[in-house]
N, C-alpha and C. Protein backbone atom coordinates (compact mmCIF):
# COMPACT_ATOMS: atom_id res chain seq x y z
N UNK A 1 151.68 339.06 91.08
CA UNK A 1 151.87 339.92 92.24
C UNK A 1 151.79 341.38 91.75
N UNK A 2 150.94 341.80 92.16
CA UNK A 2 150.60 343.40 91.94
C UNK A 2 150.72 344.42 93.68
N UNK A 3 150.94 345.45 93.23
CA UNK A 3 150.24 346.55 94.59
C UNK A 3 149.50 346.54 94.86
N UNK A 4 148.76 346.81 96.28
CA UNK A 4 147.82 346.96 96.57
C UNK A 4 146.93 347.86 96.02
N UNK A 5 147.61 348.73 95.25
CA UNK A 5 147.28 350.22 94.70
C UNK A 5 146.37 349.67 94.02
N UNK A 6 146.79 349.06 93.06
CA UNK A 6 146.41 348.46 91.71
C UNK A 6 145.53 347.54 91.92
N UNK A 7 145.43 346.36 93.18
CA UNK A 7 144.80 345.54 93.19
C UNK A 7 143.04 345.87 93.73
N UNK A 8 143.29 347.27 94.58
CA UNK A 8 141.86 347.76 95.07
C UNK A 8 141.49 349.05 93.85
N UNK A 9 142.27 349.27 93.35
CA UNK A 9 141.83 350.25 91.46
C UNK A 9 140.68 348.91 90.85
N UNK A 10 141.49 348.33 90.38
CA UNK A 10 140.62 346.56 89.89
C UNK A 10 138.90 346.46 90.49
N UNK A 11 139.75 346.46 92.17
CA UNK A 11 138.09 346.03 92.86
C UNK A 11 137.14 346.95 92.49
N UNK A 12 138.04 347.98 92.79
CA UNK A 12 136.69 349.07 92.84
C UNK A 12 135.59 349.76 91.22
N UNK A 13 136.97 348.86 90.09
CA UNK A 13 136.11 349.46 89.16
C UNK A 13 135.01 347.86 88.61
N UNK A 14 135.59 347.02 89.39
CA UNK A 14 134.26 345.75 89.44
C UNK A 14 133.11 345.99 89.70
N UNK A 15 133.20 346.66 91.57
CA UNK A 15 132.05 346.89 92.06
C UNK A 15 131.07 348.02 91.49
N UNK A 16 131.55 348.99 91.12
CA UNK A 16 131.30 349.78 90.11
C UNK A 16 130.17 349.73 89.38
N UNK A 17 130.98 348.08 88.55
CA UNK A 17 130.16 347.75 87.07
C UNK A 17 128.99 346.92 88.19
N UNK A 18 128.92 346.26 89.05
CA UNK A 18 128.32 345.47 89.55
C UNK A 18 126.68 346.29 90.20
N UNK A 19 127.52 347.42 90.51
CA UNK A 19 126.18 348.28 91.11
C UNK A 19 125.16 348.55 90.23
N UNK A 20 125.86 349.11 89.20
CA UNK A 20 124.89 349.10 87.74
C UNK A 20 124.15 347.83 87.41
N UNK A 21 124.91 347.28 87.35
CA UNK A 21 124.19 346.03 86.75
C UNK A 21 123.08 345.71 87.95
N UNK A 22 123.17 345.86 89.59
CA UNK A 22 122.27 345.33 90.10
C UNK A 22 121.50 346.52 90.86
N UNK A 23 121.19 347.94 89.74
CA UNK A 23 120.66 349.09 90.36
C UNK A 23 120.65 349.28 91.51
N UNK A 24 122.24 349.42 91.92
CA UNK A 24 122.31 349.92 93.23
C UNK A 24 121.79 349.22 94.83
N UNK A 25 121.63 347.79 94.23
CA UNK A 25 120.90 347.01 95.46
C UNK A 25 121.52 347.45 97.15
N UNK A 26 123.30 347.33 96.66
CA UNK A 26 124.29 348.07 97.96
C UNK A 26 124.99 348.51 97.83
N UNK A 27 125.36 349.05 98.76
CA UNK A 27 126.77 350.01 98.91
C UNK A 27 127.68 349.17 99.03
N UNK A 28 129.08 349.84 98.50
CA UNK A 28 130.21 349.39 98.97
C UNK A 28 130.88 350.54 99.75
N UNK A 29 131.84 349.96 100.48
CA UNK A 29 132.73 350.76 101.28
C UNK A 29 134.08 350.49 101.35
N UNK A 30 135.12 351.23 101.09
CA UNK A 30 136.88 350.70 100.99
C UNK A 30 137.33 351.25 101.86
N UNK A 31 138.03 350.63 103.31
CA UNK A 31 139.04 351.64 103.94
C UNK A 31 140.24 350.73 104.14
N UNK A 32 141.31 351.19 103.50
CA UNK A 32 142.07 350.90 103.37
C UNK A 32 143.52 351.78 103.89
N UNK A 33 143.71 351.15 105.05
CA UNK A 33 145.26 352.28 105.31
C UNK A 33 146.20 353.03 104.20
N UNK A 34 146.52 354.13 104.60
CA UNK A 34 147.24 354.73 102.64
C UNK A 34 148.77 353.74 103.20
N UNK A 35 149.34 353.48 104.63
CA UNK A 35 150.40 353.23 104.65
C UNK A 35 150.64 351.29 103.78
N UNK A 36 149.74 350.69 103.40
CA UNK A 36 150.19 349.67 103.07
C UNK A 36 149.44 349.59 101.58
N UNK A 37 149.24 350.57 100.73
CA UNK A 37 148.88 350.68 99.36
C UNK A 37 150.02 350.08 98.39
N UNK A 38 151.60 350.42 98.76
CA UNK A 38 152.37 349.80 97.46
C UNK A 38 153.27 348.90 98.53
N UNK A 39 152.00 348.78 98.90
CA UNK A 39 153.07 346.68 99.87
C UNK A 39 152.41 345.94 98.72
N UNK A 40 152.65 344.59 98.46
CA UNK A 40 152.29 343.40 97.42
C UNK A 40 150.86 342.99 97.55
N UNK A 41 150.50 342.39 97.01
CA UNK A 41 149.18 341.61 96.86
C UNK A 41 149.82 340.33 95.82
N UNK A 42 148.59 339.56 95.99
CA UNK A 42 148.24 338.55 94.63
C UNK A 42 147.39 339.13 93.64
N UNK A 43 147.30 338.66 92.80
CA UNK A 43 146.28 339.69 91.60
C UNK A 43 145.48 339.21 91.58
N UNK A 44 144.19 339.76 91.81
CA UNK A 44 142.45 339.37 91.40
C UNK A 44 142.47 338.11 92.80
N UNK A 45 142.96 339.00 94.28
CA UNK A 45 142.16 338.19 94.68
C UNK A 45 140.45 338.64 95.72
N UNK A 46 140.79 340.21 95.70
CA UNK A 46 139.83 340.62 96.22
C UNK A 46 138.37 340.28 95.32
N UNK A 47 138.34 340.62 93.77
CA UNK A 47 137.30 340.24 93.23
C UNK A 47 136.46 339.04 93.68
N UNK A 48 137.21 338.01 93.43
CA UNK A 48 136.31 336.49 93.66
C UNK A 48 135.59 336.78 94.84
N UNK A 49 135.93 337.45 96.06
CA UNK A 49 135.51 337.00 97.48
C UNK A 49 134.33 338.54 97.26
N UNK A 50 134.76 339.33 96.64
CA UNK A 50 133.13 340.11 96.38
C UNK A 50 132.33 339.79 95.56
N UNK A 51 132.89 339.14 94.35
CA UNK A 51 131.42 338.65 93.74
C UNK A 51 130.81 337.36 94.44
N UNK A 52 131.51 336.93 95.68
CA UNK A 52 130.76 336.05 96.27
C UNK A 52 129.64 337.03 97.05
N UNK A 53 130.34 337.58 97.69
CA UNK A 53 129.38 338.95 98.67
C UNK A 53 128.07 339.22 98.21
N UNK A 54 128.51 339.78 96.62
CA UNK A 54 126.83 340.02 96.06
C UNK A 54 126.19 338.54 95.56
N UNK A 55 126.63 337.36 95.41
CA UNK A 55 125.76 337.08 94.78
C UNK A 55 125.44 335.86 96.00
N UNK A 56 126.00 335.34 96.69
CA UNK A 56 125.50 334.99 98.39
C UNK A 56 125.05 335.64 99.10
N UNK A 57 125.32 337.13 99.04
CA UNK A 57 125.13 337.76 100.46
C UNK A 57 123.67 338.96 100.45
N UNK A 58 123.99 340.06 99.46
CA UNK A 58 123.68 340.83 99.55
C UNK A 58 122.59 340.96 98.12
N UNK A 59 122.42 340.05 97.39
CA UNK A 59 122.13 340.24 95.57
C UNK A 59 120.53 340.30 96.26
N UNK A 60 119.97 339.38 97.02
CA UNK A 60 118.88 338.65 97.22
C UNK A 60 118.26 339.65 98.50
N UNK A 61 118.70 340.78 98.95
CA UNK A 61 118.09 341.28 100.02
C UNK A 61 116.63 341.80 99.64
N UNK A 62 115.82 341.91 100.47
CA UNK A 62 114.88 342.94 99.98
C UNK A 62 115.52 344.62 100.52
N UNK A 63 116.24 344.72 101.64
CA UNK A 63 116.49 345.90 101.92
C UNK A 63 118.09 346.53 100.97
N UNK A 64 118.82 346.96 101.38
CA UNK A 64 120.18 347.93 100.80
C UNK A 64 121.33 346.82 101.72
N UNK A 65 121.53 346.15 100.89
CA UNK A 65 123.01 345.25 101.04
C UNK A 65 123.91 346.71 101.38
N UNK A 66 125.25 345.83 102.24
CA UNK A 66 125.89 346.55 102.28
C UNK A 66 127.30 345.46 102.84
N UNK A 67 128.68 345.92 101.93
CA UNK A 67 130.01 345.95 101.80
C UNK A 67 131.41 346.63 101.92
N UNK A 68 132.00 345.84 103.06
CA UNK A 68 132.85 346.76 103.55
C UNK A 68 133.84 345.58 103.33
N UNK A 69 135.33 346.66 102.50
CA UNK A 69 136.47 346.51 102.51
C UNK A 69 137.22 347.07 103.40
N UNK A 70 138.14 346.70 104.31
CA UNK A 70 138.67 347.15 105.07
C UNK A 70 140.21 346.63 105.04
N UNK A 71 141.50 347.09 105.04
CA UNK A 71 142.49 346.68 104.85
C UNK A 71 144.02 347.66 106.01
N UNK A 72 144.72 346.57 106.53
CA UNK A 72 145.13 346.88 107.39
C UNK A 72 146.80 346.22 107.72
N UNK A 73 147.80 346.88 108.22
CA UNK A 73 148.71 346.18 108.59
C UNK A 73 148.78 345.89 110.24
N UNK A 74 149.04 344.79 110.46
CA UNK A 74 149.31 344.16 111.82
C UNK A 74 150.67 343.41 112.05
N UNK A 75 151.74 344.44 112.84
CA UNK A 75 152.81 343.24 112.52
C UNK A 75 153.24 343.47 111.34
N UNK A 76 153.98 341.91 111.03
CA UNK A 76 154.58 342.02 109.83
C UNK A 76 153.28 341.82 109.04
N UNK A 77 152.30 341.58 108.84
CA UNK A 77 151.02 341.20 108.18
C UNK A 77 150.72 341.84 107.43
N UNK A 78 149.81 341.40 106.62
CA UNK A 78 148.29 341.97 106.06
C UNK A 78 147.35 341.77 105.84
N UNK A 79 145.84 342.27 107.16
CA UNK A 79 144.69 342.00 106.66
C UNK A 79 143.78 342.53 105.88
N UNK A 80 143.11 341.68 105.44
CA UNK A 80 141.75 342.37 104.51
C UNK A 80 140.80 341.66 105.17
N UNK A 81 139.43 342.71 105.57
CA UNK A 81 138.65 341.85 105.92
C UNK A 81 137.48 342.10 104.97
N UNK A 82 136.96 341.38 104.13
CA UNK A 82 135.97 341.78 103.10
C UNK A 82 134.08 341.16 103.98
N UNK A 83 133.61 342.11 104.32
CA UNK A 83 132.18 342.09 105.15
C UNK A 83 130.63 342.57 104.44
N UNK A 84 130.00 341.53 104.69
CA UNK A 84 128.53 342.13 104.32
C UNK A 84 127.73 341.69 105.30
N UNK A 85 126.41 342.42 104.75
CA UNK A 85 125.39 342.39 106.04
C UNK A 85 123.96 341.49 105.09
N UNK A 86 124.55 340.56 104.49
CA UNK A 86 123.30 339.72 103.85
C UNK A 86 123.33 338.28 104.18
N UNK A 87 122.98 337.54 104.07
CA UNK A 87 122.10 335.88 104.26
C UNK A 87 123.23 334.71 105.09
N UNK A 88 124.12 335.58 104.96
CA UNK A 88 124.98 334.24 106.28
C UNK A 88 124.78 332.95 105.13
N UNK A 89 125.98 332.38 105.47
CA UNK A 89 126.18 331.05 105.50
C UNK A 89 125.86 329.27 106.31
N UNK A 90 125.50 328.79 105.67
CA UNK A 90 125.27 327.43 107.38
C UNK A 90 126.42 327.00 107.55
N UNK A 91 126.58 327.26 109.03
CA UNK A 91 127.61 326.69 109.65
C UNK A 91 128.51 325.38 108.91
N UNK A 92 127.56 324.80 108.34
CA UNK A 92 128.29 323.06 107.36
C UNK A 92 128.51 323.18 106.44
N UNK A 93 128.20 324.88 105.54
CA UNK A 93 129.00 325.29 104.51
C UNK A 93 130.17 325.13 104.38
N UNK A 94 130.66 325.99 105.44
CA UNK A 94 132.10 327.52 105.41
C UNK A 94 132.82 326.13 105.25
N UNK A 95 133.34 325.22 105.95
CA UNK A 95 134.46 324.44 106.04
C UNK A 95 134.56 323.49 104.45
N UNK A 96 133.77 323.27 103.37
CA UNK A 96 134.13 322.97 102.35
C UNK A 96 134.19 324.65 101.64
N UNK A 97 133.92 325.66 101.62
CA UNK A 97 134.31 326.71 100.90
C UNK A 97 135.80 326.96 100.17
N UNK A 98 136.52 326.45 101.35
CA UNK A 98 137.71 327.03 100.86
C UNK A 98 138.65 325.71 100.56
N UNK A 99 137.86 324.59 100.24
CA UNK A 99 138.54 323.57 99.60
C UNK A 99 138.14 322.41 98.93
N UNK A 100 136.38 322.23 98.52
CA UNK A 100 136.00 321.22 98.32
C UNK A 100 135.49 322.04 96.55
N UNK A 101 136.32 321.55 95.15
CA UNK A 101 136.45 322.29 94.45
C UNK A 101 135.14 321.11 93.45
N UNK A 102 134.79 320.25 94.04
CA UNK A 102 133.79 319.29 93.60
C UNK A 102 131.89 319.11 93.17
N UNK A 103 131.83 320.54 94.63
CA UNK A 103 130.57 320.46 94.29
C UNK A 103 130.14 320.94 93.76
N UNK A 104 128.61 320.84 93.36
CA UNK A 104 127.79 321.80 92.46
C UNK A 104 127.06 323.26 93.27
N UNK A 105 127.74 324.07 92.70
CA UNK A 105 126.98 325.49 93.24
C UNK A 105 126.21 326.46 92.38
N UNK A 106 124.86 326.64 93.42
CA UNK A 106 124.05 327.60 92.60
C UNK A 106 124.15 328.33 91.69
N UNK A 107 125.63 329.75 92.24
CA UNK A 107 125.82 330.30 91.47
C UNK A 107 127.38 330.65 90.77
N UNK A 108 127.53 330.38 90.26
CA UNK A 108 128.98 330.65 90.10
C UNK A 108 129.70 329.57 89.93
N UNK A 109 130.96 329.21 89.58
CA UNK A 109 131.82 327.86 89.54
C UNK A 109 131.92 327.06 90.83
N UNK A 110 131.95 328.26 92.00
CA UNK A 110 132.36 328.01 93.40
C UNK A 110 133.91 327.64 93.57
N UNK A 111 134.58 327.83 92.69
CA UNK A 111 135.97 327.47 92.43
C UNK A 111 137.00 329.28 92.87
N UNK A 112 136.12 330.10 93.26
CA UNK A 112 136.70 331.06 93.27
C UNK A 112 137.54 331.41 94.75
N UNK A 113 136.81 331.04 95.72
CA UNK A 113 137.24 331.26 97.11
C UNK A 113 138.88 330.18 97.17
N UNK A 114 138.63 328.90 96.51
CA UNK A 114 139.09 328.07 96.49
C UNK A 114 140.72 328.00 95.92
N UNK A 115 140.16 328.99 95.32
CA UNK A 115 141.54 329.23 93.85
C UNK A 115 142.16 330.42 94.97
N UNK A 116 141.50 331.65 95.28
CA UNK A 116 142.60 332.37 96.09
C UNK A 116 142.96 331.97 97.29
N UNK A 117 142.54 330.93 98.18
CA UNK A 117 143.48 330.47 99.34
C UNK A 117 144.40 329.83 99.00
N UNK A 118 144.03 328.95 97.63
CA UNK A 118 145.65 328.23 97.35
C UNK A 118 146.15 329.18 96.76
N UNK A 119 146.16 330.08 95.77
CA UNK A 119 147.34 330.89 95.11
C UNK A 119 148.15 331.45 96.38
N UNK A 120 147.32 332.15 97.47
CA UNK A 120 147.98 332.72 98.69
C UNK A 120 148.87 331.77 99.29
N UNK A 121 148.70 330.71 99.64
CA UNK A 121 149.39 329.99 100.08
C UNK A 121 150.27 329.41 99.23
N UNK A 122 150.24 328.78 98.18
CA UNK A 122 151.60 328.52 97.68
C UNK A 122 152.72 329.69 97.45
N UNK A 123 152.38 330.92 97.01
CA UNK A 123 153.27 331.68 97.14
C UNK A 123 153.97 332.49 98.45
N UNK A 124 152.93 332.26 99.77
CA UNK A 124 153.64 332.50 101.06
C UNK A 124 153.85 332.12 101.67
N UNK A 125 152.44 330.81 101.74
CA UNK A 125 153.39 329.50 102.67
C UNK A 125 151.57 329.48 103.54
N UNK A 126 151.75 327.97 104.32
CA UNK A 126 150.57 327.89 104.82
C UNK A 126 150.04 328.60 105.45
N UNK A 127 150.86 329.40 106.25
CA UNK A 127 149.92 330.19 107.85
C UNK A 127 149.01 331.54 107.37
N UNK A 128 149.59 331.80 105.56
CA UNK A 128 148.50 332.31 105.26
C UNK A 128 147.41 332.28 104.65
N UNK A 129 146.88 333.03 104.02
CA UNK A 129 145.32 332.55 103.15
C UNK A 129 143.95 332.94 103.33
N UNK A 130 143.02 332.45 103.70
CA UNK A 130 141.62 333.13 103.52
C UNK A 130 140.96 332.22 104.88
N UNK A 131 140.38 333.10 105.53
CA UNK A 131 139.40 332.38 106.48
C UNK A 131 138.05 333.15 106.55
N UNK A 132 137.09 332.57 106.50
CA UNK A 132 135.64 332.84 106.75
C UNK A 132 135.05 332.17 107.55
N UNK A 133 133.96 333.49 108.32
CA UNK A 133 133.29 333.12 109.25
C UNK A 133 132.18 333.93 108.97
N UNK A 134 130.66 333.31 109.56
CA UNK A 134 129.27 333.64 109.23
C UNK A 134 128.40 333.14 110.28
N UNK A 135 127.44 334.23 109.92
CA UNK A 135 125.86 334.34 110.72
C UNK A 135 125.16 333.82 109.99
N UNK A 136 124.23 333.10 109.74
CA UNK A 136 123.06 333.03 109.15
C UNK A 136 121.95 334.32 109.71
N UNK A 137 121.67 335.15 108.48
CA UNK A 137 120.74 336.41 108.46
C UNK A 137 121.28 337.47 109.07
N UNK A 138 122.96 337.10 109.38
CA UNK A 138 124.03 338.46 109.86
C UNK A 138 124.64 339.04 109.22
N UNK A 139 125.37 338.20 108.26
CA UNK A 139 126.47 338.34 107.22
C UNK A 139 127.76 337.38 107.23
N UNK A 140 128.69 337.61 106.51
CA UNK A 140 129.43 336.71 106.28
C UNK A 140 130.97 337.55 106.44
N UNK A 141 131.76 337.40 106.87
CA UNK A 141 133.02 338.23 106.79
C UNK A 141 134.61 336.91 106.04
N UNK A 142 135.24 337.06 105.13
CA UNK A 142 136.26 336.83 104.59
C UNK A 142 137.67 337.64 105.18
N UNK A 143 138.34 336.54 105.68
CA UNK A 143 139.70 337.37 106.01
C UNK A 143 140.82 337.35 105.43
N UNK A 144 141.69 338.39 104.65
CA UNK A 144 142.40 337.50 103.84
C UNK A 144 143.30 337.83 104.78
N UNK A 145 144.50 337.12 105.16
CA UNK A 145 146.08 337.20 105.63
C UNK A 145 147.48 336.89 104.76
N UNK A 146 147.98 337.93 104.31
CA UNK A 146 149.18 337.77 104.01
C UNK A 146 150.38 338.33 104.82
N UNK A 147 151.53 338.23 104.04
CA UNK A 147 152.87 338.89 104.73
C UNK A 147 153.37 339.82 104.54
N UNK A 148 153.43 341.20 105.27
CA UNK A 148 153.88 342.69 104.22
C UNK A 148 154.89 342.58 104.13
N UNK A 149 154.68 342.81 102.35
CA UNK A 149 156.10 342.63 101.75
C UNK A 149 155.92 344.24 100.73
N UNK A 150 157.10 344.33 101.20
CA UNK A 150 157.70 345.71 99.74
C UNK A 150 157.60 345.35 98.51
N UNK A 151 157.32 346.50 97.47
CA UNK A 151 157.24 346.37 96.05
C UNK A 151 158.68 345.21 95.52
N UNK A 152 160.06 345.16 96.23
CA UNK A 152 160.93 344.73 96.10
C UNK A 152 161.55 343.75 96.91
N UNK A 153 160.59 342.62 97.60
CA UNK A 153 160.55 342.30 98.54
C UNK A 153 160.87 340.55 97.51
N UNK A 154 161.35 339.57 97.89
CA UNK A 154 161.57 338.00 97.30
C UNK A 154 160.53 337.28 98.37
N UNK A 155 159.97 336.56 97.76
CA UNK A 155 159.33 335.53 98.28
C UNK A 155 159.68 334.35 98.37
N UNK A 156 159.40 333.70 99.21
CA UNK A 156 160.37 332.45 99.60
C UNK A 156 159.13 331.17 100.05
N UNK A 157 158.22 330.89 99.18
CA UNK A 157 157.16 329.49 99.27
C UNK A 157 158.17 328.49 99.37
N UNK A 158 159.30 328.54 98.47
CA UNK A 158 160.13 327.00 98.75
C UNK A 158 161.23 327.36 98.12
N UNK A 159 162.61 326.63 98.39
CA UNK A 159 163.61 327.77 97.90
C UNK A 159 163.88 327.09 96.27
N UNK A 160 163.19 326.33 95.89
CA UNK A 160 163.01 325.64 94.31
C UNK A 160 161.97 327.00 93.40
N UNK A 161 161.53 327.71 94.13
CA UNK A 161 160.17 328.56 93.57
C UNK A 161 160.32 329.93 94.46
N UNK A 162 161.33 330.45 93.58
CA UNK A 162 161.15 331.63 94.16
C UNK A 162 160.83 332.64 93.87
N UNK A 163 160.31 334.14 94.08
CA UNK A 163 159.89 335.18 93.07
C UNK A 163 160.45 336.48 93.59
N UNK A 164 161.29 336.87 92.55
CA UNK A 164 161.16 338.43 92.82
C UNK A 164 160.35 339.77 92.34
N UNK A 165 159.89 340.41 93.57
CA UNK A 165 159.26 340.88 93.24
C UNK A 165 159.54 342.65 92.75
């Protein structure tokens, strides 16, 4: 469990290295409210769901991919909605994405989407976690939902496993 501070410092010096490496194919974009920067996160979970971005979404364009972080409190909440404007998903994808840790994928382990809905959820409990939804040739948007919690806030997944934070 890190800050948000810290956890979009991380992203942003990924995407960074990523642009280089793929001469600038897209932009990224971060907007992130300043009021929920030192509420909690999980650590490293924004990465996985952007290096899905570029290398599903946006790696393969012929035109200027493009990535938007956006982060927000609702409620007691917190969303992230991580968005691109490259190759969509098929509809008979998305529903093993975020739990079928079996198959063989093109690129990558495919174990990544997979690994941050469960870390989210065991440490907050089911109603939160990761949902995705997609266009084919629109883009793909990732939602993450957690619970705003303070730098000093206890978490309560089960009262056998608890964390202070």
């Amino acid at each position: 469990i890190i800050s948000i501070r810290d956890e979009l410092q991380h992203a942003q010096s990924y995407m960074n290295i990523q642009k280089v490496r793929y001469k600038n194919k897209f932009q990224i974009t971060f907007d992130v409210d300043s009021d929920i920067l030192d509420c909690c996160i999980v650590k490293l979970i924004l990465q996985p769901i952007l290096e899905n971005a570029i290398n599903y979404g946006v790696r393969e364009m012929d035109d200027c991919g493009e990535i938007i972080v956006q982060g927000r409190k609702e409620e007691d909440e917190i969303l992230f909605t991580i968005a691109d404007n490259g190759m969509g998903i098929p509809e008979e994808e998305i529903e093993f994405l975020l739990t079928d840790t079996q198959r063989v994928h093109k690129k990558g382990s495919g174990v990544g989407l997979v690994n941050v809905n469960n870390r989210i959820k065991i440490l907050f409990g089911e109603k939160y976690g990761l949902h995705i939804e997609s266009e084919l040739d629109e883009g793909t948007t990732a939602t993450i939902i957690i619970p705003k919690l303070e730098e000093t806030a206890e978490i309560n997944s089960d009262e056998s496993n608890k964390t202070k934070l």
